[in-house]
PDB file of N, CA and C in Angstrom:
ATOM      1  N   UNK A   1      38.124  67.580  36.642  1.00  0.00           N
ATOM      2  CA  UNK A   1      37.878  67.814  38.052  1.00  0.00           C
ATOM      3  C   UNK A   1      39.160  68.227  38.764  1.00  0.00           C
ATOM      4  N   UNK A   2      40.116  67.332  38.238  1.00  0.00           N
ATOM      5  CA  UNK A   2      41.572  67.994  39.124  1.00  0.00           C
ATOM      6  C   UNK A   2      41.704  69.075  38.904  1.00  0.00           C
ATOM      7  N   UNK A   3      41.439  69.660  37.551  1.00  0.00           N
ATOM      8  CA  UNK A   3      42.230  71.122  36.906  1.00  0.00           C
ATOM      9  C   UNK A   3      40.764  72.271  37.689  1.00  0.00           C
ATOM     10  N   UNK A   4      39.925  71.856  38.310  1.00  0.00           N
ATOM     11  CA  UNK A   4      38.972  72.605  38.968  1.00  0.00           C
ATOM     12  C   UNK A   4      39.556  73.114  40.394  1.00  0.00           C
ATOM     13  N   UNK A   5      40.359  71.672  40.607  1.00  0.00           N
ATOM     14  CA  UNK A   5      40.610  71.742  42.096  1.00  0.00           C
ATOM     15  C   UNK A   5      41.753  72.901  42.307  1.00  0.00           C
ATOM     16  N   UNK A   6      42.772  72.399  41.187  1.00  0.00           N
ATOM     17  CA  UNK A   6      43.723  73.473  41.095  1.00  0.00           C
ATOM     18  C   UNK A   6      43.784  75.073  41.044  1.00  0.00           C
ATOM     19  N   UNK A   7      42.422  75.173  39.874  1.00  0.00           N
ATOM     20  CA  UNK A   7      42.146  75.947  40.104  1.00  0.00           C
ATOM     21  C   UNK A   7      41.441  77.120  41.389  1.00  0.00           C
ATOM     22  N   UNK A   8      40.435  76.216  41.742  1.00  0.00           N
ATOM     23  CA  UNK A   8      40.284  76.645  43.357  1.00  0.00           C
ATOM     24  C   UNK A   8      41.127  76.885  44.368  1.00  0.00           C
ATOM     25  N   UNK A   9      42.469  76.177  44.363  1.00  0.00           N
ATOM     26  CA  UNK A   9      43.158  76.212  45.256  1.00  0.00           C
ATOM     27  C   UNK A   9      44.421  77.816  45.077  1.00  0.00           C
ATOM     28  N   UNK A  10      44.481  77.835  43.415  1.00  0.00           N
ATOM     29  CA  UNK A  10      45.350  78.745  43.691  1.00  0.00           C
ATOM     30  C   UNK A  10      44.501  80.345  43.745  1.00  0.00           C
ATOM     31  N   UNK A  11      42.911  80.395  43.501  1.00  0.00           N
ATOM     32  CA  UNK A  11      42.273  80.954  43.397  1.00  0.00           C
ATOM     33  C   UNK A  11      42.313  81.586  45.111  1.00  0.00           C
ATOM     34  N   UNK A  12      42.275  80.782  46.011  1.00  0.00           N
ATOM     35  CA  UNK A  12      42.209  80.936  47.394  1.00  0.00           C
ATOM     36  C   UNK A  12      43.426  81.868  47.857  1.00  0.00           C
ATOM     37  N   UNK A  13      44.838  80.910  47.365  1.00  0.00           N
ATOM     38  CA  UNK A  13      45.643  80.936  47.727  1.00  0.00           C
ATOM     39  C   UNK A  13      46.307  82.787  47.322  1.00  0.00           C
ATOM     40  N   UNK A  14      45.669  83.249  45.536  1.00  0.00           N
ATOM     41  CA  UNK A  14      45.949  84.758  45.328  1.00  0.00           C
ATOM     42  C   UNK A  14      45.292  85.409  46.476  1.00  0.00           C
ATOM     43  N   UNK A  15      43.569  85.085  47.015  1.00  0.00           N
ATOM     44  CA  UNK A  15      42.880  85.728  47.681  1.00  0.00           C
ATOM     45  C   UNK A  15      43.554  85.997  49.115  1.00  0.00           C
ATOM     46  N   UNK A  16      44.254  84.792  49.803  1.00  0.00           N
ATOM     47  CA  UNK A  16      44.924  85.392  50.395  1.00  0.00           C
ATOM     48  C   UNK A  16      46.036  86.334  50.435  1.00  0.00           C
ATOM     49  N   UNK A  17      47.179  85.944  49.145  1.00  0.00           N
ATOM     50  CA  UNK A  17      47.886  86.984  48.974  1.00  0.00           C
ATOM     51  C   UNK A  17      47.186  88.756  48.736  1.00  0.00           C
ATOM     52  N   UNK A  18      46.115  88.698  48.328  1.00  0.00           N
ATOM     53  CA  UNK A  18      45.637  90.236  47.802  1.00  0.00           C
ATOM     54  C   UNK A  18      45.320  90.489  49.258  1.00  0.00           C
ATOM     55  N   UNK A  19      44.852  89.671  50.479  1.00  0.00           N
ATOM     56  CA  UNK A  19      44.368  89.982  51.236  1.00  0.00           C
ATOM     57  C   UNK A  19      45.639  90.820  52.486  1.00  0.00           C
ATOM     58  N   UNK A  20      47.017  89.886  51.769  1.00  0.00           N
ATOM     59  CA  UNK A  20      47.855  90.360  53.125  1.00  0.00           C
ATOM     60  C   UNK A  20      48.619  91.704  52.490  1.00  0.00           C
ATOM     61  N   UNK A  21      48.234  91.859  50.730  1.00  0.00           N
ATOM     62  CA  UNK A  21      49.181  92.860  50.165  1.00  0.00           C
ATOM     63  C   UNK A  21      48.633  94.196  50.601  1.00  0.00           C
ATOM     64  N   UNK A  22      47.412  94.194  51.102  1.00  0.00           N
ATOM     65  CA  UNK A  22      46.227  95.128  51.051  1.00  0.00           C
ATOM     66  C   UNK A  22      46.292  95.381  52.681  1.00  0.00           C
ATOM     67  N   UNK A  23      46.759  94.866  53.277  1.00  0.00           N
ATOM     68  CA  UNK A  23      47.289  95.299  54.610  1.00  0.00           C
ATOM     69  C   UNK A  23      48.444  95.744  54.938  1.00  0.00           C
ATOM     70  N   UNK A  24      49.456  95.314  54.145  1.00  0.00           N
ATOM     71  CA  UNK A  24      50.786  95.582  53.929  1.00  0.00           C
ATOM     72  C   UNK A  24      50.697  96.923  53.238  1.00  0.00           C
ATOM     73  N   UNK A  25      49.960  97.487  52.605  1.00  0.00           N
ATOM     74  CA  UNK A  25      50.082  98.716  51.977  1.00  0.00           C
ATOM     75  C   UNK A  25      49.339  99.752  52.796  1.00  0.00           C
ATOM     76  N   UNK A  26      49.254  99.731  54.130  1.00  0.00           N
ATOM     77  CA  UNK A  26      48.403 100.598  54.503  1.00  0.00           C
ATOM     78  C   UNK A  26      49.850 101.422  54.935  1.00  0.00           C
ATOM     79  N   UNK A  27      49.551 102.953  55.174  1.00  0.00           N
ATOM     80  CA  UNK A  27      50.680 103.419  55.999  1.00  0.00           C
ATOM     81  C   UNK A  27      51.398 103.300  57.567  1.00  0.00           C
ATOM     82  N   UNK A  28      52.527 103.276  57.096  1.00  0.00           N
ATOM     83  CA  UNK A  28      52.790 103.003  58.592  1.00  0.00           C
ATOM     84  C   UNK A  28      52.700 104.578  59.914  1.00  0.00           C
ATOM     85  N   UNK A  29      52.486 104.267  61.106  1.00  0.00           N
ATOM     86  CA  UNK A  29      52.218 105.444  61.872  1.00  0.00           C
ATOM     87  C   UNK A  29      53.373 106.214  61.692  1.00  0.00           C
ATOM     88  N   UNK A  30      53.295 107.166  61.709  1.00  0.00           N
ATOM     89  CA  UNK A  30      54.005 108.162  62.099  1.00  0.00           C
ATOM     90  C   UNK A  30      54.853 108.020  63.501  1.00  0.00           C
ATOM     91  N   UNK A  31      56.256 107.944  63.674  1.00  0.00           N
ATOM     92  CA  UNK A  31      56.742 108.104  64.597  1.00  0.00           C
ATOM     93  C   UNK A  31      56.701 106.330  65.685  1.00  0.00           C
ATOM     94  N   UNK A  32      55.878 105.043  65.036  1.00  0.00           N
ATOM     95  CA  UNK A  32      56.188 104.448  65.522  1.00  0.00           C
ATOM     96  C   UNK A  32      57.158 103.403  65.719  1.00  0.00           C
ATOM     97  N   UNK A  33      57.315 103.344  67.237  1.00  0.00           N
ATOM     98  CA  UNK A  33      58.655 102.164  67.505  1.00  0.00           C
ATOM     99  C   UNK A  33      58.450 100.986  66.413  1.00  0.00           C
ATOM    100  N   UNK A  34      60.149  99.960  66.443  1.00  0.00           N
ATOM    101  CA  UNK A  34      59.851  99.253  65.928  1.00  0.00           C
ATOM    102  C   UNK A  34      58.878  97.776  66.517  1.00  0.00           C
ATOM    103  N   UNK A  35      58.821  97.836  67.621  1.00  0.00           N
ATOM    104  CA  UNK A  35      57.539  96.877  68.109  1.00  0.00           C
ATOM    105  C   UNK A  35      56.447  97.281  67.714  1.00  0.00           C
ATOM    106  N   UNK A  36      55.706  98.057  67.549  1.00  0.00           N
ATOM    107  CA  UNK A  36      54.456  98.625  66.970  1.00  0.00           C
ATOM    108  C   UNK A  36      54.699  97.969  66.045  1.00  0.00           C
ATOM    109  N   UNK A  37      55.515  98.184  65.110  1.00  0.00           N
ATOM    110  CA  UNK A  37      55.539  97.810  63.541  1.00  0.00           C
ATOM    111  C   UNK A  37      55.626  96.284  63.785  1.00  0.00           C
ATOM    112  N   UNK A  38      56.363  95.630  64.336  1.00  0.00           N
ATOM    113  CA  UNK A  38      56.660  94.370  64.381  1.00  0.00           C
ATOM    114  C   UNK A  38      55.088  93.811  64.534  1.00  0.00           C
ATOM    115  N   UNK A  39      54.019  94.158  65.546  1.00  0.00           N
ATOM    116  CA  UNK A  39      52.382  93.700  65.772  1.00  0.00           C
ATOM    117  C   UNK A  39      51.727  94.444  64.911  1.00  0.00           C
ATOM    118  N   UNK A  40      52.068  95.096  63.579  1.00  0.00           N
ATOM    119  CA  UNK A  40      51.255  95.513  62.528  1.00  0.00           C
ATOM    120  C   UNK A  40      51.512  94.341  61.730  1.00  0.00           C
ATOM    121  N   UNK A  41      53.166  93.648  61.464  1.00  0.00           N
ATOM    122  CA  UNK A  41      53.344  92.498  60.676  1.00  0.00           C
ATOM    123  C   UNK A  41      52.820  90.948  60.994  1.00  0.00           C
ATOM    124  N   UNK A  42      52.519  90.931  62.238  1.00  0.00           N
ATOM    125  CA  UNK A  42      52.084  90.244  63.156  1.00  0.00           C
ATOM    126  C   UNK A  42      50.506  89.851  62.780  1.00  0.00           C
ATOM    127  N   UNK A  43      49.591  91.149  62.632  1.00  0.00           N
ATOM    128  CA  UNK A  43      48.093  91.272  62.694  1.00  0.00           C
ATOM    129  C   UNK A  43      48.175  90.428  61.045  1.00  0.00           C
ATOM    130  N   UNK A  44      48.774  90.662  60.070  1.00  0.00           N
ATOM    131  CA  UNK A  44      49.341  90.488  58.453  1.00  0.00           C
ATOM    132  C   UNK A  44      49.168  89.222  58.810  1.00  0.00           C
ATOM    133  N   UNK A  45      50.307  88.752  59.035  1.00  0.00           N
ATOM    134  CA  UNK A  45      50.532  86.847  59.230  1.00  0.00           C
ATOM    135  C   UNK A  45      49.200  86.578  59.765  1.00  0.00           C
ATOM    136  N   UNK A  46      48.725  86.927  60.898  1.00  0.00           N
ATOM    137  CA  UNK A  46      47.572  86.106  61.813  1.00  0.00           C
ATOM    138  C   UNK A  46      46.198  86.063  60.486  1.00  0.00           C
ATOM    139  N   UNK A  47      46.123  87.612  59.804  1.00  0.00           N
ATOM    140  CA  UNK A  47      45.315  87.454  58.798  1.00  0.00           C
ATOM    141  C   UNK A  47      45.536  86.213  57.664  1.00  0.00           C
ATOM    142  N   UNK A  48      46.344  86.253  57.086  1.00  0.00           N
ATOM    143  CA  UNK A  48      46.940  85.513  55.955  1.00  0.00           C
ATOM    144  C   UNK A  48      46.357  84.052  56.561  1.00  0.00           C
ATOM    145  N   UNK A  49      47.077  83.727  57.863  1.00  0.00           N
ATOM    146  CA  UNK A  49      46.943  82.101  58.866  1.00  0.00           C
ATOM    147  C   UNK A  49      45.273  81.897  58.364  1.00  0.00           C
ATOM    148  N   UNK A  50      44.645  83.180  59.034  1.00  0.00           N
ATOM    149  CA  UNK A  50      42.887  82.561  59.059  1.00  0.00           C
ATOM    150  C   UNK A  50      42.622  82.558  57.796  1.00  0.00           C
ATOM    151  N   UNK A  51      43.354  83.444  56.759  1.00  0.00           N
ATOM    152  CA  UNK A  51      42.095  82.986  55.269  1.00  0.00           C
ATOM    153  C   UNK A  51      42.677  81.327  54.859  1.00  0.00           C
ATOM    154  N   UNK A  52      43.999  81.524  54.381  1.00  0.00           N
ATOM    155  CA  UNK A  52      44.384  79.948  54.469  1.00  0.00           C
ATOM    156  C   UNK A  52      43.996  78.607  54.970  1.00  0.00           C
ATOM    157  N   UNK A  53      43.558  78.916  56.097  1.00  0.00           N
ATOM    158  CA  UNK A  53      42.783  78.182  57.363  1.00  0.00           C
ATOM    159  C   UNK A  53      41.103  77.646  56.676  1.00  0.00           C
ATOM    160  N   UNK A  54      40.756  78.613  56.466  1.00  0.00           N
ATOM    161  CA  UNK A  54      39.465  78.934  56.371  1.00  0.00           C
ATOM    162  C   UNK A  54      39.166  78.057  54.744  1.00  0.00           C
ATOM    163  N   UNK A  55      40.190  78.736  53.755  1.00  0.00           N
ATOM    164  CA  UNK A  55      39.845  78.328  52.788  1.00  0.00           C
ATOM    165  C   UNK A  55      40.515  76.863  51.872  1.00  0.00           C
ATOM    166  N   UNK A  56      41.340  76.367  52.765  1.00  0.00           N
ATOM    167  CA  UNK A  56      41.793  74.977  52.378  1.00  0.00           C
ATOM    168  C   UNK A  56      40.678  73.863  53.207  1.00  0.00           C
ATOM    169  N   UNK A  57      40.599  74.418  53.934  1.00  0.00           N
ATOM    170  CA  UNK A  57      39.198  73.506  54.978  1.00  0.00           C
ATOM    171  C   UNK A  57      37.824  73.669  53.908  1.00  0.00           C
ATOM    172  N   UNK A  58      37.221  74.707  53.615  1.00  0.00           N
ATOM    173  CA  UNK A  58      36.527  74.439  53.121  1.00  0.00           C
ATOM    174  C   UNK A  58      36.474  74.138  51.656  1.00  0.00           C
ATOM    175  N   UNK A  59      37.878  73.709  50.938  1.00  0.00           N
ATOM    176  CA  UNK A  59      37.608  73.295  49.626  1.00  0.00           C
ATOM    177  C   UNK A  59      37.879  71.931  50.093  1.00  0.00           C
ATOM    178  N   UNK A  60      38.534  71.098  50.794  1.00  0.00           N
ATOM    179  CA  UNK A  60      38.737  70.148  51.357  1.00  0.00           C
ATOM    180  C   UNK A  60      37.382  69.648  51.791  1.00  0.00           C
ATOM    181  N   UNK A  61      36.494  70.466  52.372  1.00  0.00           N
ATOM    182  CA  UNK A  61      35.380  70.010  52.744  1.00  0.00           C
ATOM    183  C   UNK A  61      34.073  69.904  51.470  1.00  0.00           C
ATOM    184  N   UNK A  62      34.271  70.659  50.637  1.00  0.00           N
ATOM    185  CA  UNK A  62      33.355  71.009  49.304  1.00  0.00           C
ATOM    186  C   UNK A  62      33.552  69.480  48.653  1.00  0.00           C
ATOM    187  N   UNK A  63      35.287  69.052  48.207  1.00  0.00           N
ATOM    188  CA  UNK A  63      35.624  68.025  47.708  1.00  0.00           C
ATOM    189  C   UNK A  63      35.160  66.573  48.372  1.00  0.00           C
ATOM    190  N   UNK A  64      35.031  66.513  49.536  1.00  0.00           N
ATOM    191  CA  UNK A  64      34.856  65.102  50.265  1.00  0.00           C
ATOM    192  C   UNK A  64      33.100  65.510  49.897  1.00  0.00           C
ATOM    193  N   UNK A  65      32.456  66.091  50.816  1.00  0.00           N
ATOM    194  CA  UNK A  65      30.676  66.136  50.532  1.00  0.00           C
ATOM    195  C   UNK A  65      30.555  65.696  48.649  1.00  0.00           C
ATOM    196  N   UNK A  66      31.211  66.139  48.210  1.00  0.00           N
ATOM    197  CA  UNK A  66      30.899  65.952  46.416  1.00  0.00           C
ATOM    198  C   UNK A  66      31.091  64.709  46.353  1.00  0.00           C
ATOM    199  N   UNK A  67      32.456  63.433  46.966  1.00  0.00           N
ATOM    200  CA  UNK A  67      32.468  62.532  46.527  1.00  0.00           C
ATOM    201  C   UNK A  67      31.807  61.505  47.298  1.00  0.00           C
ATOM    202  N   UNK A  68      31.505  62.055  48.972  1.00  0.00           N
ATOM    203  CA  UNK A  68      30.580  60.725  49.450  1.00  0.00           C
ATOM    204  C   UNK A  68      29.886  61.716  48.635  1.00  0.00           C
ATOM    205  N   UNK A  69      28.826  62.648  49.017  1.00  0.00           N
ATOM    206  CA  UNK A  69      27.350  62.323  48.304  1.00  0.00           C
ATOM    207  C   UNK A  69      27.194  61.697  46.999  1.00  0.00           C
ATOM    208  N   UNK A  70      27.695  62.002  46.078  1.00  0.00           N
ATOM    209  CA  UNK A  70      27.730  60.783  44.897  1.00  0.00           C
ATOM    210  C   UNK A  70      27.414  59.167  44.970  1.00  0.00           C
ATOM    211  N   UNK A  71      28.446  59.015  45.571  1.00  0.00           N
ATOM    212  CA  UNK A  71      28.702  57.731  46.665  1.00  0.00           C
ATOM    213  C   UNK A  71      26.967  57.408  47.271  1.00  0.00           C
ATOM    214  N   UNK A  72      26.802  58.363  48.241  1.00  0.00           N
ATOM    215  CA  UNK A  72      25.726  57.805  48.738  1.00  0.00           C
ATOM    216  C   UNK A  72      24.394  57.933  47.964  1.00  0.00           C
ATOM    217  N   UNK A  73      24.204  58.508  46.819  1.00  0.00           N
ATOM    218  CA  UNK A  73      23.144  58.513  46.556  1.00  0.00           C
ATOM    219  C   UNK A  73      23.240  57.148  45.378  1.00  0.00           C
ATOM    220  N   UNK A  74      24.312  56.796  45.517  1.00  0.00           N
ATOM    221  CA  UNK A  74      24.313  55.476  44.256  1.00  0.00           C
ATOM    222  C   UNK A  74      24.169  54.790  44.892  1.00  0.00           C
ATOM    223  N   UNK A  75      24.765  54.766  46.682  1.00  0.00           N
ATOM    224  CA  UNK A  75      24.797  53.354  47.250  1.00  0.00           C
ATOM    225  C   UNK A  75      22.875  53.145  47.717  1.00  0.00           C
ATOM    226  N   UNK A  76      22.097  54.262  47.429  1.00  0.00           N
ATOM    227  CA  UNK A  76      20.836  54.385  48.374  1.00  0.00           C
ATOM    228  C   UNK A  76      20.217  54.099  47.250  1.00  0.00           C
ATOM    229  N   UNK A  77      20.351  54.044  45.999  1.00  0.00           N
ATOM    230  CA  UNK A  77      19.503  53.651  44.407  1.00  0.00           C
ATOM    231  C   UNK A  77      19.516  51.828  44.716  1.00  0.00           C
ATOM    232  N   UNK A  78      20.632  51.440  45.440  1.00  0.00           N
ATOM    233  CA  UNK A  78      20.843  50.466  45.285  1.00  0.00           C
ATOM    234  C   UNK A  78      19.886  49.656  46.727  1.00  0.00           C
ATOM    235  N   UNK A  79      20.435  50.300  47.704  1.00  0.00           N
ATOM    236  CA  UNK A  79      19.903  49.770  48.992  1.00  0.00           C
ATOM    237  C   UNK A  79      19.121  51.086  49.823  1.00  0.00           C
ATOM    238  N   UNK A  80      18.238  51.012  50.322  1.00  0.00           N
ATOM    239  CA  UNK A  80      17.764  52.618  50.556  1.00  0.00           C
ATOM    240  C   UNK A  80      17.654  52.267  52.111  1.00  0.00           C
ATOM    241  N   UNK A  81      18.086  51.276  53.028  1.00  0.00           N
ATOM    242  CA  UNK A  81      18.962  51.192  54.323  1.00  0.00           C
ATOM    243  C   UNK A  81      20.145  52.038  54.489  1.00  0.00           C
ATOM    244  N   UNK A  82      20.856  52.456  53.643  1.00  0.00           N
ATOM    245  CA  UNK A  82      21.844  53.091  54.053  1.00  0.00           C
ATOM    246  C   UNK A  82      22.165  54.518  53.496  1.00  0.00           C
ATOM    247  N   UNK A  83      21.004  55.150  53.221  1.00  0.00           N
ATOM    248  CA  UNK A  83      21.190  56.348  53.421  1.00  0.00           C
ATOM    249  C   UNK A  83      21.011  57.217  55.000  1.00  0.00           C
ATOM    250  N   UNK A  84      21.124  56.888  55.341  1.00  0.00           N
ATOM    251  CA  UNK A  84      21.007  57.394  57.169  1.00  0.00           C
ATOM    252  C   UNK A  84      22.237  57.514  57.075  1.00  0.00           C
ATOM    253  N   UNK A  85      22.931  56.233  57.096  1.00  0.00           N
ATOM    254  CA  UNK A  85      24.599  55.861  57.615  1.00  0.00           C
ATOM    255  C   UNK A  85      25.432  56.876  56.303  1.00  0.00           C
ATOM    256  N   UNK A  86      24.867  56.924  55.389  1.00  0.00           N
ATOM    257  CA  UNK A  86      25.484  58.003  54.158  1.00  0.00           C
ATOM    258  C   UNK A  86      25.379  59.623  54.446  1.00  0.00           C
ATOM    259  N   UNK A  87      24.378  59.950  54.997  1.00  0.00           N
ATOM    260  CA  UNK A  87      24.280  60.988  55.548  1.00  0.00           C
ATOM    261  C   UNK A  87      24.977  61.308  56.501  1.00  0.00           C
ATOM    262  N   UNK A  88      25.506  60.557  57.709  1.00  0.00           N
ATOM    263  CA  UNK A  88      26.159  60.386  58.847  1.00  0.00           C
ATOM    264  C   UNK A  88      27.513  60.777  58.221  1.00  0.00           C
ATOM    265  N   UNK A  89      28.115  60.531  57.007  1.00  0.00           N
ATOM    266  CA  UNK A  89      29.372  60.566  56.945  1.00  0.00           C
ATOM    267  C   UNK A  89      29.410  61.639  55.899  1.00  0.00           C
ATOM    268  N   UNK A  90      28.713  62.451  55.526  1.00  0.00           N
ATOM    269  CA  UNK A  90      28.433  63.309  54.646  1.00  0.00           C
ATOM    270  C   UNK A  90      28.821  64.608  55.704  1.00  0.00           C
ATOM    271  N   UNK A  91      27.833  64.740  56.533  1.00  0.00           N
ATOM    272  CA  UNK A  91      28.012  65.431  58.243  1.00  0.00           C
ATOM    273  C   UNK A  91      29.287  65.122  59.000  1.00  0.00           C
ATOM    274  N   UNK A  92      29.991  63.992  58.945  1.00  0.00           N
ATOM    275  CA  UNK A  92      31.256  64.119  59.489  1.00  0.00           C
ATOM    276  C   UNK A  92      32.124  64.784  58.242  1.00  0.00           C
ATOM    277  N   UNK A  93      32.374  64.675  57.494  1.00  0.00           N
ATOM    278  CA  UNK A  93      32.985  65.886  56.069  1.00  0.00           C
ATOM    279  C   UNK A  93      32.751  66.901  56.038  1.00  0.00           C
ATOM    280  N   UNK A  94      31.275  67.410  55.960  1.00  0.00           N
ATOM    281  CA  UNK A  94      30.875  68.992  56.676  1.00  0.00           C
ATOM    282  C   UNK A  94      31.948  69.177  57.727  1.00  0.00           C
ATOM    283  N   UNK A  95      31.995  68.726  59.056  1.00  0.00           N
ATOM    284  CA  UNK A  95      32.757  69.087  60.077  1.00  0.00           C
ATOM    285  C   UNK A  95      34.046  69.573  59.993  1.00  0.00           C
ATOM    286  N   UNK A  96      34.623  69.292  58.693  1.00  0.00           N
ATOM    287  CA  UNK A  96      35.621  69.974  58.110  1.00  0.00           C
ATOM    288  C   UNK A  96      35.507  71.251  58.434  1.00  0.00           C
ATOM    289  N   UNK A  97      34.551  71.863  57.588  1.00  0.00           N
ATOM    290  CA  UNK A  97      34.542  73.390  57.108  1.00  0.00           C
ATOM    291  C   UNK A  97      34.169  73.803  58.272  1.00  0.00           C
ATOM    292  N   UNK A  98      33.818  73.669  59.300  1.00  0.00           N
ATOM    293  CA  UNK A  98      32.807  73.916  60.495  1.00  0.00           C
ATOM    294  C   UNK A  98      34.499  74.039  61.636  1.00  0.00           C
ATOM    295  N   UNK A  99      35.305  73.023  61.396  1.00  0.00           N
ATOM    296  CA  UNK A  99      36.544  73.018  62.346  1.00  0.00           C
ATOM    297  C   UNK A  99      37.650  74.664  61.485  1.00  0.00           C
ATOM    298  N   UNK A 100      37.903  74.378  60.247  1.00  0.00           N
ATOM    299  CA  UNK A 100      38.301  75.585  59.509  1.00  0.00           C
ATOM    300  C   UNK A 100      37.501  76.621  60.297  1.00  0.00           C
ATOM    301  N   UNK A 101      36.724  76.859  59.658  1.00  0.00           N
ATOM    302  CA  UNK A 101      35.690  77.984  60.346  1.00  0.00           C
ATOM    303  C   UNK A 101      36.314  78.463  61.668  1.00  0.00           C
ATOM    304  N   UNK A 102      36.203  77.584  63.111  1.00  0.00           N
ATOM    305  CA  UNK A 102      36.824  78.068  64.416  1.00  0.00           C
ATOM    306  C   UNK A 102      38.088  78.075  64.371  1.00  0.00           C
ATOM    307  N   UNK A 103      38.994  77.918  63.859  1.00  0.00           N
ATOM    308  CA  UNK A 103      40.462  77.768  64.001  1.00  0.00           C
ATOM    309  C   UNK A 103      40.801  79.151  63.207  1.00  0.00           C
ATOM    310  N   UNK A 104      40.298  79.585  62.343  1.00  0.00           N
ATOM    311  CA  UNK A 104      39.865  81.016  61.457  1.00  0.00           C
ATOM    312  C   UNK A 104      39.451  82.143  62.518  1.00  0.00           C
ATOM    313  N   UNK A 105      38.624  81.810  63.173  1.00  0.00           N
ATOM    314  CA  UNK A 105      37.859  82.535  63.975  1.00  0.00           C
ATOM    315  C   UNK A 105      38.815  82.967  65.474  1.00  0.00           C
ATOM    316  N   UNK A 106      39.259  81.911  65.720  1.00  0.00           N
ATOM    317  CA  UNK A 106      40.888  81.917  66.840  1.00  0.00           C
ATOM    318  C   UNK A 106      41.605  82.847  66.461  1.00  0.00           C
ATOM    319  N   UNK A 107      41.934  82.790  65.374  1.00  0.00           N
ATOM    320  CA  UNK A 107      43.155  82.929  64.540  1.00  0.00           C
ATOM    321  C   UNK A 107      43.168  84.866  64.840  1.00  0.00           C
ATOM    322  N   UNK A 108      41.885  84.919  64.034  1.00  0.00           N
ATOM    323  CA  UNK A 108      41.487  86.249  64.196  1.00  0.00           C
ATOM    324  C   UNK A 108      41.225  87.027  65.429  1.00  0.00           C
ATOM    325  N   UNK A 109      40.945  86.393  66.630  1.00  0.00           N
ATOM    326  CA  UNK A 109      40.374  86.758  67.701  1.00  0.00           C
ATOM    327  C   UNK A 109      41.890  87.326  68.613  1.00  0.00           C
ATOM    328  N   UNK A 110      42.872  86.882  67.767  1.00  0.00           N
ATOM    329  CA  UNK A 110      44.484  86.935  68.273  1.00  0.00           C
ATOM    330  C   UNK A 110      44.922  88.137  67.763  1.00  0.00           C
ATOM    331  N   UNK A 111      44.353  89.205  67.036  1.00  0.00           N
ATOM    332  CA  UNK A 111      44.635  90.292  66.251  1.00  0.00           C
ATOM    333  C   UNK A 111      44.406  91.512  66.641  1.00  0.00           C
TER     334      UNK A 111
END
């Protein structure tokens, strides 16, 4: 499971790199100042910020839902009162990926 996680993480982490190399290779304008260029490197970073953003939140969020739900479906075999309250905290872990998500969405809206 760790060597999954690892894997996911650096899996994200190339996706962002391909994502900022692939902007970085576009041409630069013709004839522009260096401030232009400086908010072309600018739009780069803000990109790079939201996939990062986006995709440590939601493996962070993939990982917690995997280990409560486990959790709760053993604790509900056992007592079937507390799957409500298991669900409740299953949905606060979702909220992860859901906070990633808008802070991604910011991120981008700055570009």
């Amino acid at each position: 499971m760790k060597r999954l996680i690892g894997w996911m993480i650096g899996a994200a982490l190339a996706g962002g790199i391909v994502f900022a190399s692939v902007a970085m290779a576009q041409e630069a304008r013709p004839g522009a100042t260096l401030a232009a260029q400086s908010g072309d490197w600018r739009a780069v970073g803000l990109g790079a910020a939201a996939a990062f953003a986006i995709a440590i939140s939601v493996l962070g969020a993939g990982y917690a839902v995997g280990r409560i739900g486990s959790a709760a479906i053993g604790a509900a075999a056992e007592k079937p009162e507390l799957l409500m309250r298991s669900i409740l905290f299953m949905a606060l872990a979702e909220g992860l990926a859901v906070l990633g998500f808008a802070i991604a969405m910011m991120l981008l809206n700055k570009i």
